[in-house]
PDB file of N, CA and C in Angstrom:
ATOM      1  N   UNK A   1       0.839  -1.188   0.000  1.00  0.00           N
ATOM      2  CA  UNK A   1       0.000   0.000   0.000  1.00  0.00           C
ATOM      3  C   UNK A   1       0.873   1.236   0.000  1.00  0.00           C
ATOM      4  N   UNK A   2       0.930   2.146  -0.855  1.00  0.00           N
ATOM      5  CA  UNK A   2       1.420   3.150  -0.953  1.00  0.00           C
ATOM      6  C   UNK A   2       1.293   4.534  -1.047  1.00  0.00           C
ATOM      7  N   UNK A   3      -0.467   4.344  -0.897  1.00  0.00           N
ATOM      8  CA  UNK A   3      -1.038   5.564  -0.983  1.00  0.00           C
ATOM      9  C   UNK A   3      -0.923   6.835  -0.183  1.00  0.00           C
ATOM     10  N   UNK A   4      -0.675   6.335   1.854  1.00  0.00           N
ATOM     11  CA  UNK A   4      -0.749   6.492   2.706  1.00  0.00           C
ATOM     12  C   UNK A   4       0.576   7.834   2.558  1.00  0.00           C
ATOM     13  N   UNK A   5       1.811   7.321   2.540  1.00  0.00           N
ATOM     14  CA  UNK A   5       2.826   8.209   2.196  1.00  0.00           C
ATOM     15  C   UNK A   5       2.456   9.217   0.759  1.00  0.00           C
ATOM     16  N   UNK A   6       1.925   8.987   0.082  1.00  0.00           N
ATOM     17  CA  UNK A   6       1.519  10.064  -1.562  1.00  0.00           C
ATOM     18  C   UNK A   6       0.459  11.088  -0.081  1.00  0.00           C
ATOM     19  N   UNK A   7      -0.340  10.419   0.138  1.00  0.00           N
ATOM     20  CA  UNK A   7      -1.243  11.531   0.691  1.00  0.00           C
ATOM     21  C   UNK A   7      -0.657  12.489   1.664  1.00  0.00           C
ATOM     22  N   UNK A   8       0.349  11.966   2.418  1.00  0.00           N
ATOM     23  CA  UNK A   8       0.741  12.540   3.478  1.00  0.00           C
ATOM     24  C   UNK A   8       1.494  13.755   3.133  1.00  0.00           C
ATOM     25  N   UNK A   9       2.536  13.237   2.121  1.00  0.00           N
ATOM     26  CA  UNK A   9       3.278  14.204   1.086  1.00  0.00           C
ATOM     27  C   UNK A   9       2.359  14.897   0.498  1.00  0.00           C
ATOM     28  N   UNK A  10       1.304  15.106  -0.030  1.00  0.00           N
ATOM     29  CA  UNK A  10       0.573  15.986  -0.585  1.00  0.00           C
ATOM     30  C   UNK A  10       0.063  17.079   0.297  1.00  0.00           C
ATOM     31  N   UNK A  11      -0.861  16.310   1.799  1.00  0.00           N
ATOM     32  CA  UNK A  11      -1.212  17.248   2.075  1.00  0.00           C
ATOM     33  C   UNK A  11      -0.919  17.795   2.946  1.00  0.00           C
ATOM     34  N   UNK A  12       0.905  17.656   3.691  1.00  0.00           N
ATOM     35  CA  UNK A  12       1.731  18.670   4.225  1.00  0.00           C
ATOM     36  C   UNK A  12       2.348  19.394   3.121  1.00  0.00           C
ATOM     37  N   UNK A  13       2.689  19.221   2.358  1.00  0.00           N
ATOM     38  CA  UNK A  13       2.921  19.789   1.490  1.00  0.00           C
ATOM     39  C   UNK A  13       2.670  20.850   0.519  1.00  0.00           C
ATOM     40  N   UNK A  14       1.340  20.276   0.109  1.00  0.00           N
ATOM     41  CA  UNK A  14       0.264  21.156  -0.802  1.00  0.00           C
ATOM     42  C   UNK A  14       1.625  21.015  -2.077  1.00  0.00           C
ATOM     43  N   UNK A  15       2.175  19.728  -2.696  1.00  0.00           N
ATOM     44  CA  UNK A  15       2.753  20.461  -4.114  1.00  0.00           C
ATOM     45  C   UNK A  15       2.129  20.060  -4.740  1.00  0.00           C
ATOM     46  N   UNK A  16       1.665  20.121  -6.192  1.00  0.00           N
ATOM     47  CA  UNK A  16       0.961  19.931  -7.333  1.00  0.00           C
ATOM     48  C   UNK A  16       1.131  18.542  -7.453  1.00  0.00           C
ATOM     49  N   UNK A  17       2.616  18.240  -7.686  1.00  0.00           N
ATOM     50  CA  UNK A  17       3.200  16.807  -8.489  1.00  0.00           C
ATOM     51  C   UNK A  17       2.800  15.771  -7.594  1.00  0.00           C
ATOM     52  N   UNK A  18       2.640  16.263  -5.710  1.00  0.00           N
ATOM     53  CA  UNK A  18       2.297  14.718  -4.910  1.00  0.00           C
ATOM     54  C   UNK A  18       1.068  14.929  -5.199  1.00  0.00           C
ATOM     55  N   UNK A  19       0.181  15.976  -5.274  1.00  0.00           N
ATOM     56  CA  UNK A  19      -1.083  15.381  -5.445  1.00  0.00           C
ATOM     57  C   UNK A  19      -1.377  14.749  -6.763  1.00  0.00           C
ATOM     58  N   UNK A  20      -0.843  15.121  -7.416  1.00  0.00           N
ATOM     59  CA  UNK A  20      -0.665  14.187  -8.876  1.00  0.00           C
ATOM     60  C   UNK A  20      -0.594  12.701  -9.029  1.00  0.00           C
ATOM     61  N   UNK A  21       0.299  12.058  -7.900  1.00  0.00           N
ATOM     62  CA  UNK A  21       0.695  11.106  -7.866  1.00  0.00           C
ATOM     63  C   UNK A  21      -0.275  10.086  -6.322  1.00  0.00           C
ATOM     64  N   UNK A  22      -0.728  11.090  -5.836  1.00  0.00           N
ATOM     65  CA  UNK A  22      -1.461  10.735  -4.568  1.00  0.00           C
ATOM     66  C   UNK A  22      -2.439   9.797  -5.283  1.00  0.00           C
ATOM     67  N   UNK A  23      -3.939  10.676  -5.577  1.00  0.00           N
ATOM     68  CA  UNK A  23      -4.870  10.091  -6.495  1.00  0.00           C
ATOM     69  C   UNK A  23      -4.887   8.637  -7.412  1.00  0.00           C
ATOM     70  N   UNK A  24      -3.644   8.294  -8.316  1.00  0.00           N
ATOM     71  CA  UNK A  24      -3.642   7.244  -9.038  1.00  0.00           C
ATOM     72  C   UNK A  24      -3.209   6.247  -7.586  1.00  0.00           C
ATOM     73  N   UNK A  25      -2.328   6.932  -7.046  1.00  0.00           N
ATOM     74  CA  UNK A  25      -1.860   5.474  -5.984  1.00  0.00           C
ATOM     75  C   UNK A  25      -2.996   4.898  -5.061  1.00  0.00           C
ATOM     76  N   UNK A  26      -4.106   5.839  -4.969  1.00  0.00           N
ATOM     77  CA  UNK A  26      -4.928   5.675  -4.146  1.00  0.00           C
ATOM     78  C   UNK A  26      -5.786   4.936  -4.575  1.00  0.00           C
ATOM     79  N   UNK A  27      -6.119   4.888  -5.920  1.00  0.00           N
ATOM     80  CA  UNK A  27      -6.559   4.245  -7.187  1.00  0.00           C
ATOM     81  C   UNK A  27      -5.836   2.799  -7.022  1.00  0.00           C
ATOM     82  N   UNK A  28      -4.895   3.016  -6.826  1.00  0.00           N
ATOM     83  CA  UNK A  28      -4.218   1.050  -7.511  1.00  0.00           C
ATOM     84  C   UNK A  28      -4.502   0.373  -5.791  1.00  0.00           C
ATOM     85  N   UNK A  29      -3.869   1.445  -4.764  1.00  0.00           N
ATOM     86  CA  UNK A  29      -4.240   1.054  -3.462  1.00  0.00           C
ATOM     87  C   UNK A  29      -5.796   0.307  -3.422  1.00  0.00           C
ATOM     88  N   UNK A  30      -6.950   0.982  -3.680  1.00  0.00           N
ATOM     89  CA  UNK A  30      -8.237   0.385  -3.642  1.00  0.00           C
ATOM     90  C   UNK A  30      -8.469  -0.842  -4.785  1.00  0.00           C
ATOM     91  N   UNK A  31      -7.502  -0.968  -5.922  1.00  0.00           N
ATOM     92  CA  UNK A  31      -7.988  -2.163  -6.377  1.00  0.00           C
ATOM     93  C   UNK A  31      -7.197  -3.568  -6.172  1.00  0.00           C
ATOM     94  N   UNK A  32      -6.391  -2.863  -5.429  1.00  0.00           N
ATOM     95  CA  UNK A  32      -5.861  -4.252  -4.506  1.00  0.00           C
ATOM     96  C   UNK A  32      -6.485  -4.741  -3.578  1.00  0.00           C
ATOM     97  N   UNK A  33      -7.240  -3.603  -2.652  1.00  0.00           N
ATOM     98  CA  UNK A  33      -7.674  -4.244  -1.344  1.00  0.00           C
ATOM     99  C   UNK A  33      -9.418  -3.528  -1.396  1.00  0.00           C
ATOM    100  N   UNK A  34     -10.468  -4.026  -2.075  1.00  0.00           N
ATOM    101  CA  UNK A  34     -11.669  -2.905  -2.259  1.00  0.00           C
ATOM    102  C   UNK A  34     -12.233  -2.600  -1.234  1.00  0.00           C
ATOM    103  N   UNK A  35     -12.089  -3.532  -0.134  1.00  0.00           N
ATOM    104  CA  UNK A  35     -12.779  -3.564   0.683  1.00  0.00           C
ATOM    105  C   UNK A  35     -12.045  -3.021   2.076  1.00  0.00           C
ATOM    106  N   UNK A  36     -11.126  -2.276   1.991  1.00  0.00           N
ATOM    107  CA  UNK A  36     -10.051  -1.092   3.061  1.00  0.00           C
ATOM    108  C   UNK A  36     -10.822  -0.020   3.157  1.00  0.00           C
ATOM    109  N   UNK A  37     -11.513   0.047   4.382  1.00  0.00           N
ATOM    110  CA  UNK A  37     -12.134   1.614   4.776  1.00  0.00           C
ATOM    111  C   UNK A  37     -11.242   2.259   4.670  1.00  0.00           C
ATOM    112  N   UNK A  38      -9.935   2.547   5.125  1.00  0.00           N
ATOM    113  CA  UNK A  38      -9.292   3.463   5.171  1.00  0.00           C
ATOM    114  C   UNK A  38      -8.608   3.894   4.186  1.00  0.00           C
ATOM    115  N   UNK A  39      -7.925   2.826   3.092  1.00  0.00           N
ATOM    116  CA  UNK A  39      -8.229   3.387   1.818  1.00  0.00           C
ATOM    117  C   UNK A  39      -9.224   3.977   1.078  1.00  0.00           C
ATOM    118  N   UNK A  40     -10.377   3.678   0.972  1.00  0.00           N
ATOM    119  CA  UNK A  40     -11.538   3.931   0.512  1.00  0.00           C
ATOM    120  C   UNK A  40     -11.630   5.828   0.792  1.00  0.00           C
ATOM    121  N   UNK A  41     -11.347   5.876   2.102  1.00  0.00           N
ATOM    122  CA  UNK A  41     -11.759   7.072   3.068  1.00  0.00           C
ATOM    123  C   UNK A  41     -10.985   8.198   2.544  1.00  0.00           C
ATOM    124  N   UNK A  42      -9.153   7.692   2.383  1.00  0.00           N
ATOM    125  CA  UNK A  42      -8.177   8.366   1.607  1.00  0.00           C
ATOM    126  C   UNK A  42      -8.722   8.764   0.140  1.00  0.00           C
ATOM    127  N   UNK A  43      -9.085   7.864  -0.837  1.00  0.00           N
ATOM    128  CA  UNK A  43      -9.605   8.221  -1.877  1.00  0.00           C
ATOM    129  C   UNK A  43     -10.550   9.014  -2.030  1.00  0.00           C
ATOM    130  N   UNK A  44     -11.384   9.012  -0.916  1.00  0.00           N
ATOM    131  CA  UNK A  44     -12.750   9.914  -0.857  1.00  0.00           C
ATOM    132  C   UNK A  44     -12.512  11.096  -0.977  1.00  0.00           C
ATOM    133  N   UNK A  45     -11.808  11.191   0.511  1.00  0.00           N
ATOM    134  CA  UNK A  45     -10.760  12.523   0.141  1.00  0.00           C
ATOM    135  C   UNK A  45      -9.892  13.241  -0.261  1.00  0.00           C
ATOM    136  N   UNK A  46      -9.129  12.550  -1.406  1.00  0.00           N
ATOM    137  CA  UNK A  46      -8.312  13.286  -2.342  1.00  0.00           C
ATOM    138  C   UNK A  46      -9.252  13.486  -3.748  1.00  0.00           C
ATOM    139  N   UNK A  47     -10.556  12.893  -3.487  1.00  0.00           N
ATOM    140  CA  UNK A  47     -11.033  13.040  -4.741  1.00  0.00           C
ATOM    141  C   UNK A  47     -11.959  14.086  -4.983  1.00  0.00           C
ATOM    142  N   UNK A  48     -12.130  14.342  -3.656  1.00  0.00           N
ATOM    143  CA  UNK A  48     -13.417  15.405  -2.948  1.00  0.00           C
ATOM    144  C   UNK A  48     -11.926  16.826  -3.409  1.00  0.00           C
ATOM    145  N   UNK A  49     -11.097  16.472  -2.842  1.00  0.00           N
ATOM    146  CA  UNK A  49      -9.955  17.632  -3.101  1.00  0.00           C
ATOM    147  C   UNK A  49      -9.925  18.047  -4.232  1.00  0.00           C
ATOM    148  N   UNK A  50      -9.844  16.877  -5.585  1.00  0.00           N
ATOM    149  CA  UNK A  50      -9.754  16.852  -7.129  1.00  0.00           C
ATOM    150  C   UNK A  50     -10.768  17.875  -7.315  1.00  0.00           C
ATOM    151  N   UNK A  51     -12.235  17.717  -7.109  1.00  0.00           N
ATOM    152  CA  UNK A  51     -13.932  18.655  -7.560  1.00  0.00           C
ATOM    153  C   UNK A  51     -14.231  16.996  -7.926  1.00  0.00           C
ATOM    154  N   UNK A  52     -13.855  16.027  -7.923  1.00  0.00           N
ATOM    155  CA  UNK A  52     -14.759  14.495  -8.216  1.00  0.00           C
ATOM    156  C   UNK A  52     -15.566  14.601  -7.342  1.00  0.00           C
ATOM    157  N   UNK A  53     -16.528  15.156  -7.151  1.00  0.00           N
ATOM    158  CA  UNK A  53     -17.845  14.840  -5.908  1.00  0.00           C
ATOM    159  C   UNK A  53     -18.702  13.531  -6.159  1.00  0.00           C
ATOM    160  N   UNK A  54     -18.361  12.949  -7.541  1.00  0.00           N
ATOM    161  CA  UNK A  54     -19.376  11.765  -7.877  1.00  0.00           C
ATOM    162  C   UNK A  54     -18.321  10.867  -7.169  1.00  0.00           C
ATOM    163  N   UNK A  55     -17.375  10.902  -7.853  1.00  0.00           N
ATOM    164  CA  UNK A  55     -16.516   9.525  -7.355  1.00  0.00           C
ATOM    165  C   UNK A  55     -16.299   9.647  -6.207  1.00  0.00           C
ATOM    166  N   UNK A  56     -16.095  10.695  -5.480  1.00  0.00           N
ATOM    167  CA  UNK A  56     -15.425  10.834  -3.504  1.00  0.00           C
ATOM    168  C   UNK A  56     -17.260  10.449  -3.304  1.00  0.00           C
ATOM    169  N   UNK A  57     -18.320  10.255  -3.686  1.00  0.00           N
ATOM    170  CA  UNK A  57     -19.214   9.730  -2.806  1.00  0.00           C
ATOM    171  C   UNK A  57     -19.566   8.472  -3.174  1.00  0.00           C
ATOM    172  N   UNK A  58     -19.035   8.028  -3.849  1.00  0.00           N
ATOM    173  CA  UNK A  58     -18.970   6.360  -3.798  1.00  0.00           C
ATOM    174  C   UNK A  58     -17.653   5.981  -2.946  1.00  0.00           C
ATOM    175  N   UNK A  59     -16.788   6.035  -3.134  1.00  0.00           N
ATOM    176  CA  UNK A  59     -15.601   6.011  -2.023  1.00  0.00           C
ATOM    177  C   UNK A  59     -15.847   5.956  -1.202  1.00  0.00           C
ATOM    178  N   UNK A  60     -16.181   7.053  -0.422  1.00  0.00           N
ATOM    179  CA  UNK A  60     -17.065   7.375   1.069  1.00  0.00           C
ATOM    180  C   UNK A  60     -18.087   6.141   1.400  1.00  0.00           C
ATOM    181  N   UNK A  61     -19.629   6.259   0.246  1.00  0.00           N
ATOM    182  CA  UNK A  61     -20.050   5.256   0.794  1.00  0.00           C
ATOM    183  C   UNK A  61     -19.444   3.847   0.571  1.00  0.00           C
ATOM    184  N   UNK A  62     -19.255   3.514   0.419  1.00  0.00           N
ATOM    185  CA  UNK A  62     -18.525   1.880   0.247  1.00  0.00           C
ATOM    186  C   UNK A  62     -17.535   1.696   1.595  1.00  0.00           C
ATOM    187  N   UNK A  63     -16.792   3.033   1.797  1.00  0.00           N
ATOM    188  CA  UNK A  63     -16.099   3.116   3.159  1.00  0.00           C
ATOM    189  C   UNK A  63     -17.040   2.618   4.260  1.00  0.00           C
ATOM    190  N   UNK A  64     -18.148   3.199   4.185  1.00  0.00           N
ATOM    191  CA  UNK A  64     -19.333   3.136   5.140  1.00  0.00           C
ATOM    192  C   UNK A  64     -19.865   2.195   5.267  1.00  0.00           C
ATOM    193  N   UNK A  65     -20.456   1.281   4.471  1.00  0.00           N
ATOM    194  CA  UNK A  65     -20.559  -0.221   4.125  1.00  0.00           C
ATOM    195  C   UNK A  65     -19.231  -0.995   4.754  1.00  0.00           C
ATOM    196  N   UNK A  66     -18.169  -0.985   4.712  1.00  0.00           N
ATOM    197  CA  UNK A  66     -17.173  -1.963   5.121  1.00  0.00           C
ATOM    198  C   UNK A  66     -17.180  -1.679   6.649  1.00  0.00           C
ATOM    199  N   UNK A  67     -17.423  -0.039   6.667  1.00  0.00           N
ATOM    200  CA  UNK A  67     -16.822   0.224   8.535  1.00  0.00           C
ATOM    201  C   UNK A  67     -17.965   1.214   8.385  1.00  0.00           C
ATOM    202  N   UNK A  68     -19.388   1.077   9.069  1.00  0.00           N
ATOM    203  CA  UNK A  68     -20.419   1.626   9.549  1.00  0.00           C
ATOM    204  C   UNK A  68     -19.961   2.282  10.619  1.00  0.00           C
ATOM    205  N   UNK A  69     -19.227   2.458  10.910  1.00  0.00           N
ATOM    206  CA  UNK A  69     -18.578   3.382  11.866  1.00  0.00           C
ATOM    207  C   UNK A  69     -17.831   4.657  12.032  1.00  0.00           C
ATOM    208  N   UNK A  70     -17.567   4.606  10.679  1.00  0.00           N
ATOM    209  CA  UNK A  70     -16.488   5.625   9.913  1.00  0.00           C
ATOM    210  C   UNK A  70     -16.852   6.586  10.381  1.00  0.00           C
ATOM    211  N   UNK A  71     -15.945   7.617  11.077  1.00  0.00           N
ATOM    212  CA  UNK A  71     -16.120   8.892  10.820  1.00  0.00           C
ATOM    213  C   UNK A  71     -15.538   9.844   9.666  1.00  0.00           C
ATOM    214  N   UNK A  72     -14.484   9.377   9.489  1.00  0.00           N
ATOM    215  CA  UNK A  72     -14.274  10.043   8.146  1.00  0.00           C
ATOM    216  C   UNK A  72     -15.260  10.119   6.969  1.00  0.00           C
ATOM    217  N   UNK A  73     -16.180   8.868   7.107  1.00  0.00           N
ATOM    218  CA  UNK A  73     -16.679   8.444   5.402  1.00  0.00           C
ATOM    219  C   UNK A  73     -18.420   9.380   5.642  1.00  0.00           C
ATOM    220  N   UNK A  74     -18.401   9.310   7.238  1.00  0.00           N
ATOM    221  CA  UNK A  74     -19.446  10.344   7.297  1.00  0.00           C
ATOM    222  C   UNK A  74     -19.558  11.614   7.039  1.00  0.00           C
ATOM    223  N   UNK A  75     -18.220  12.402   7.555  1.00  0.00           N
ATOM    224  CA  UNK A  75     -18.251  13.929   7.148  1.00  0.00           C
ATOM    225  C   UNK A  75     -17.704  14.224   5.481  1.00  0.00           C
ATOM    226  N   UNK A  76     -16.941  13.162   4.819  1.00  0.00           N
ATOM    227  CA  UNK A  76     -17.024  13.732   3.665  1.00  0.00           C
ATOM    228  C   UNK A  76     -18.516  13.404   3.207  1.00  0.00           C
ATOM    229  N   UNK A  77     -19.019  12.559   3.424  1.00  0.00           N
ATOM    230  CA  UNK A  77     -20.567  12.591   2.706  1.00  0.00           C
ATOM    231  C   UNK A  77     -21.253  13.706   3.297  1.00  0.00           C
ATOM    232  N   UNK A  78     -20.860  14.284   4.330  1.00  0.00           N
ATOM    233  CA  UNK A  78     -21.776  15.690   5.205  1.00  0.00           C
ATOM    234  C   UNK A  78     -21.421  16.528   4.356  1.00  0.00           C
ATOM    235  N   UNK A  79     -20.122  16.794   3.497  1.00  0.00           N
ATOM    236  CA  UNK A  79     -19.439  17.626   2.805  1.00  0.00           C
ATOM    237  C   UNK A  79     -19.888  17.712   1.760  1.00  0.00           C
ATOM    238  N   UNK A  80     -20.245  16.455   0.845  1.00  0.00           N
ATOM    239  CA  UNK A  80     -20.516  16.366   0.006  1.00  0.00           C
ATOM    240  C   UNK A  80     -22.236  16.946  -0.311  1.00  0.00           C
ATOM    241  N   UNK A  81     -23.038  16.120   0.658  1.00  0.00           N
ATOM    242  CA  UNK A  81     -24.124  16.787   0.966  1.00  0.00           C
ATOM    243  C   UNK A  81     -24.094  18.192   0.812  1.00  0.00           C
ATOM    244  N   UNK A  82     -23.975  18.761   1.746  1.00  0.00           N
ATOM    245  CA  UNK A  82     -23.570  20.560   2.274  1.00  0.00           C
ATOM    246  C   UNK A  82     -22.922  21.676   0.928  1.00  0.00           C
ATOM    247  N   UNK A  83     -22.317  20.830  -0.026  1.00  0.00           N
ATOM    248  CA  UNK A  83     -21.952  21.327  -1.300  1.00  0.00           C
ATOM    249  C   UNK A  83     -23.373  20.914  -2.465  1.00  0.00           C
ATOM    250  N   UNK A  84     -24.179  20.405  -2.364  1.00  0.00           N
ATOM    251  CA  UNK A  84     -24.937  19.924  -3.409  1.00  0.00           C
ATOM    252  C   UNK A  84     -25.926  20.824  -2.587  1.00  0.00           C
ATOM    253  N   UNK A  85     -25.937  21.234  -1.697  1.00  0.00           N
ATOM    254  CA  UNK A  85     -27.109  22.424  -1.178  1.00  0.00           C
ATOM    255  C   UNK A  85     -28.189  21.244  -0.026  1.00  0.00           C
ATOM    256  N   UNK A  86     -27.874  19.897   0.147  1.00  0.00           N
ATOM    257  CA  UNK A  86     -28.412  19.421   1.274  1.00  0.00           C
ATOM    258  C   UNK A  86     -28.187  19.388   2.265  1.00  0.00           C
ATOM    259  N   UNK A  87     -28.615  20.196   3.137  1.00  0.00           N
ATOM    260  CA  UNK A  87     -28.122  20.561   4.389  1.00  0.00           C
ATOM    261  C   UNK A  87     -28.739  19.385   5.311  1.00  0.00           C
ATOM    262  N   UNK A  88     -29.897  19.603   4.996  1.00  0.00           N
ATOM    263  CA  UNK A  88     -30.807  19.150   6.460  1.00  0.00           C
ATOM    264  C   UNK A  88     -29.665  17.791   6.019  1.00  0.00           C
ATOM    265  N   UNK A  89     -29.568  16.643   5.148  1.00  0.00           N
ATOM    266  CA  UNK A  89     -28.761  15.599   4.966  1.00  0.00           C
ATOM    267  C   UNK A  89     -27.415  15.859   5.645  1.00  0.00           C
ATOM    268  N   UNK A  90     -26.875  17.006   5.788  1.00  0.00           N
ATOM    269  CA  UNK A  90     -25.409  17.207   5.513  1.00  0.00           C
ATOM    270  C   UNK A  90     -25.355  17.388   7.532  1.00  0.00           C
ATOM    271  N   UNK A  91     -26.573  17.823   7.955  1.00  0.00           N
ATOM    272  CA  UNK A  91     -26.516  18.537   8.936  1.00  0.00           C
ATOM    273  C   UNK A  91     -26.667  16.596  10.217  1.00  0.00           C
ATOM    274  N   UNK A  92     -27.792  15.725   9.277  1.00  0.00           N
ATOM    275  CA  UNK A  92     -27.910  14.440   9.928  1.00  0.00           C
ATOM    276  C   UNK A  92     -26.829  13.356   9.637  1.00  0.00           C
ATOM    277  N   UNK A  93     -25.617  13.799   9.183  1.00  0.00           N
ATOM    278  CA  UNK A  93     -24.373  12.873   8.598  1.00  0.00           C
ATOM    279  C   UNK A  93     -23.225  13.446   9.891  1.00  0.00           C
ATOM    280  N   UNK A  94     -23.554  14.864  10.158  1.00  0.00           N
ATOM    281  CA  UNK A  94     -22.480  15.254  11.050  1.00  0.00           C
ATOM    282  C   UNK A  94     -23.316  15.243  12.407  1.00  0.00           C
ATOM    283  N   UNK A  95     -24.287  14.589  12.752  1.00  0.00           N
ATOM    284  CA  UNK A  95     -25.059  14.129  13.938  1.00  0.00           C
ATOM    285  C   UNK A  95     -24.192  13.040  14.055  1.00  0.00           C
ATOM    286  N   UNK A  96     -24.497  12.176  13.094  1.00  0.00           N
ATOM    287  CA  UNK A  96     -23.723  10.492  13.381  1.00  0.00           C
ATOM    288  C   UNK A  96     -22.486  10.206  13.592  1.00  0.00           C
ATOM    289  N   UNK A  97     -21.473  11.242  12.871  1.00  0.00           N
ATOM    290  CA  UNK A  97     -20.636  11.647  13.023  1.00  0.00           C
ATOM    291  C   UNK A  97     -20.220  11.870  14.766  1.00  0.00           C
ATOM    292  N   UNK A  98     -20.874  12.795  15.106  1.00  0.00           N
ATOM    293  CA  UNK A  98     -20.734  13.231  16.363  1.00  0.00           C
ATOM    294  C   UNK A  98     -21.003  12.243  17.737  1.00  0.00           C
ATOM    295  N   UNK A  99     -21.993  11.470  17.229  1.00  0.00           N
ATOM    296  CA  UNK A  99     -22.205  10.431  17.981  1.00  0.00           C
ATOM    297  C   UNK A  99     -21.489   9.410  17.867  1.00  0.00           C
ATOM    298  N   UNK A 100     -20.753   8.791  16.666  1.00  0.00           N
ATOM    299  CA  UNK A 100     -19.725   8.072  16.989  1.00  0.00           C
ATOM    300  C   UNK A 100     -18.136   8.576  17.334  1.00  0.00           C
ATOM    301  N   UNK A 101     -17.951   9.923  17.527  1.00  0.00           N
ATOM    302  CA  UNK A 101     -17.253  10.531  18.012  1.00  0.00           C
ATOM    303  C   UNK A 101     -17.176  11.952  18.729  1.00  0.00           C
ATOM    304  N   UNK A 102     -17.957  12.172  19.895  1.00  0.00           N
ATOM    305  CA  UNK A 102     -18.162  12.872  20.447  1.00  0.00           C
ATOM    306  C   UNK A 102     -17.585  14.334  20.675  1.00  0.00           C
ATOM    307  N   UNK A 103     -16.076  14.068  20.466  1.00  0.00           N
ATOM    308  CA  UNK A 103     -15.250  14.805  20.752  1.00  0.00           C
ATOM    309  C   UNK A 103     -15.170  15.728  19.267  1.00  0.00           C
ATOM    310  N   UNK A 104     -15.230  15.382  18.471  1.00  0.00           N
ATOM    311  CA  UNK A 104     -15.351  16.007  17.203  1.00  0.00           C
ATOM    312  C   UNK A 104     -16.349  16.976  17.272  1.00  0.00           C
ATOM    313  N   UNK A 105     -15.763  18.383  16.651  1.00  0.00           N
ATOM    314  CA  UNK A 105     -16.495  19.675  16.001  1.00  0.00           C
ATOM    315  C   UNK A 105     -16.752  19.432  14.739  1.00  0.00           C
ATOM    316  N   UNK A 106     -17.934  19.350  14.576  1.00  0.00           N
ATOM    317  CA  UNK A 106     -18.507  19.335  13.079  1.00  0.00           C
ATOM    318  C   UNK A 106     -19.148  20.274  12.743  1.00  0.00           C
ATOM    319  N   UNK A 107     -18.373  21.229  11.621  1.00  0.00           N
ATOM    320  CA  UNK A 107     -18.668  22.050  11.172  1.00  0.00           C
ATOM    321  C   UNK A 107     -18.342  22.207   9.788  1.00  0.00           C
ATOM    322  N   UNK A 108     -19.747  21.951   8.495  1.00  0.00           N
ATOM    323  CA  UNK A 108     -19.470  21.821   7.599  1.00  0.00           C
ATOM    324  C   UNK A 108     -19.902  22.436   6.456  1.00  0.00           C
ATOM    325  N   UNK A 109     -18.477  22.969   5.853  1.00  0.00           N
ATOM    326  CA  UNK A 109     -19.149  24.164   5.010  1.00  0.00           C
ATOM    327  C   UNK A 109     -18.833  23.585   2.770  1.00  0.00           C
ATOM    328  N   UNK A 110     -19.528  24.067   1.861  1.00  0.00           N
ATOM    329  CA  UNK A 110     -19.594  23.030   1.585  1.00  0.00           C
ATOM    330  C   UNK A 110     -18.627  23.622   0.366  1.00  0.00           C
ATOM    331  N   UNK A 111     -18.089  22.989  -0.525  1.00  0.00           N
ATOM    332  CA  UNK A 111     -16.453  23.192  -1.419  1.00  0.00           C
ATOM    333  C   UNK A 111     -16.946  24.130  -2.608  1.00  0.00           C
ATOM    334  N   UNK A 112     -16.046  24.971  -2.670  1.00  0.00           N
ATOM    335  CA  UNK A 112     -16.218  25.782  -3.428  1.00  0.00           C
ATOM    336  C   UNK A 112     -16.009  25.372  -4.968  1.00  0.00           C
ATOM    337  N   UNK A 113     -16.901  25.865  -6.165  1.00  0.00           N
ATOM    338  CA  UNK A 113     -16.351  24.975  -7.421  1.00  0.00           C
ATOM    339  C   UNK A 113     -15.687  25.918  -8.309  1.00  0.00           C
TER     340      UNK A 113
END
């Protein structure tokens, strides 16, 4: 798995070329293992980063399906929601969110295009 280091490098970073290289690895990462929430979760969110809002919400959900628990796979779908103008949705994703992690501030505003 190699995605883990592309992402990390990208997003301390912010350079063009790791996020370049983030995305496809994250890509070969998920078709090795489809069923890795946490890959899945990574892809969601470099893809949500890309403007892919179709593909980061299949990512997400499928994350959600493997690990119903996810908090990650919840707030990018709150995100995703909250950008398509569904709030009241966006607003009951960062409830669940919150309830499976309490400690978390959810506050979600939604990506600019």
């Amino acid at each position: 798995r190699f995605a883990p280091p592309y992402t990390f490098v990208a997003i301390s970073t912010r350079r063009p070329l790791a996020w370049k290289g983030a995305l496809p690895a994250a890509r070969a990462a998920r078709r090795r293992d489809p069923s890795d929430p946490d890959v899945l979760n990574r892809l969601g969110g470099l893809e949500l980063t890309h403007g892919l809002i179709e593909h980061a919400k299949v990512a997400f959900t499928e994350a959600r399906y493997w690990n119903p628990q996810s908090v990650t796979a919840a707030l990018g779908l709150a995100t995703i929601a909250s950008t398509r103008g569904d709030q009241r949705r966006s607003n009951r994703l960062c409830a669940q969110a919150k309830r499976l992690a309490p400690r978390i501030h959810c506050t979600i505003r939604p990506l600019r295009r």
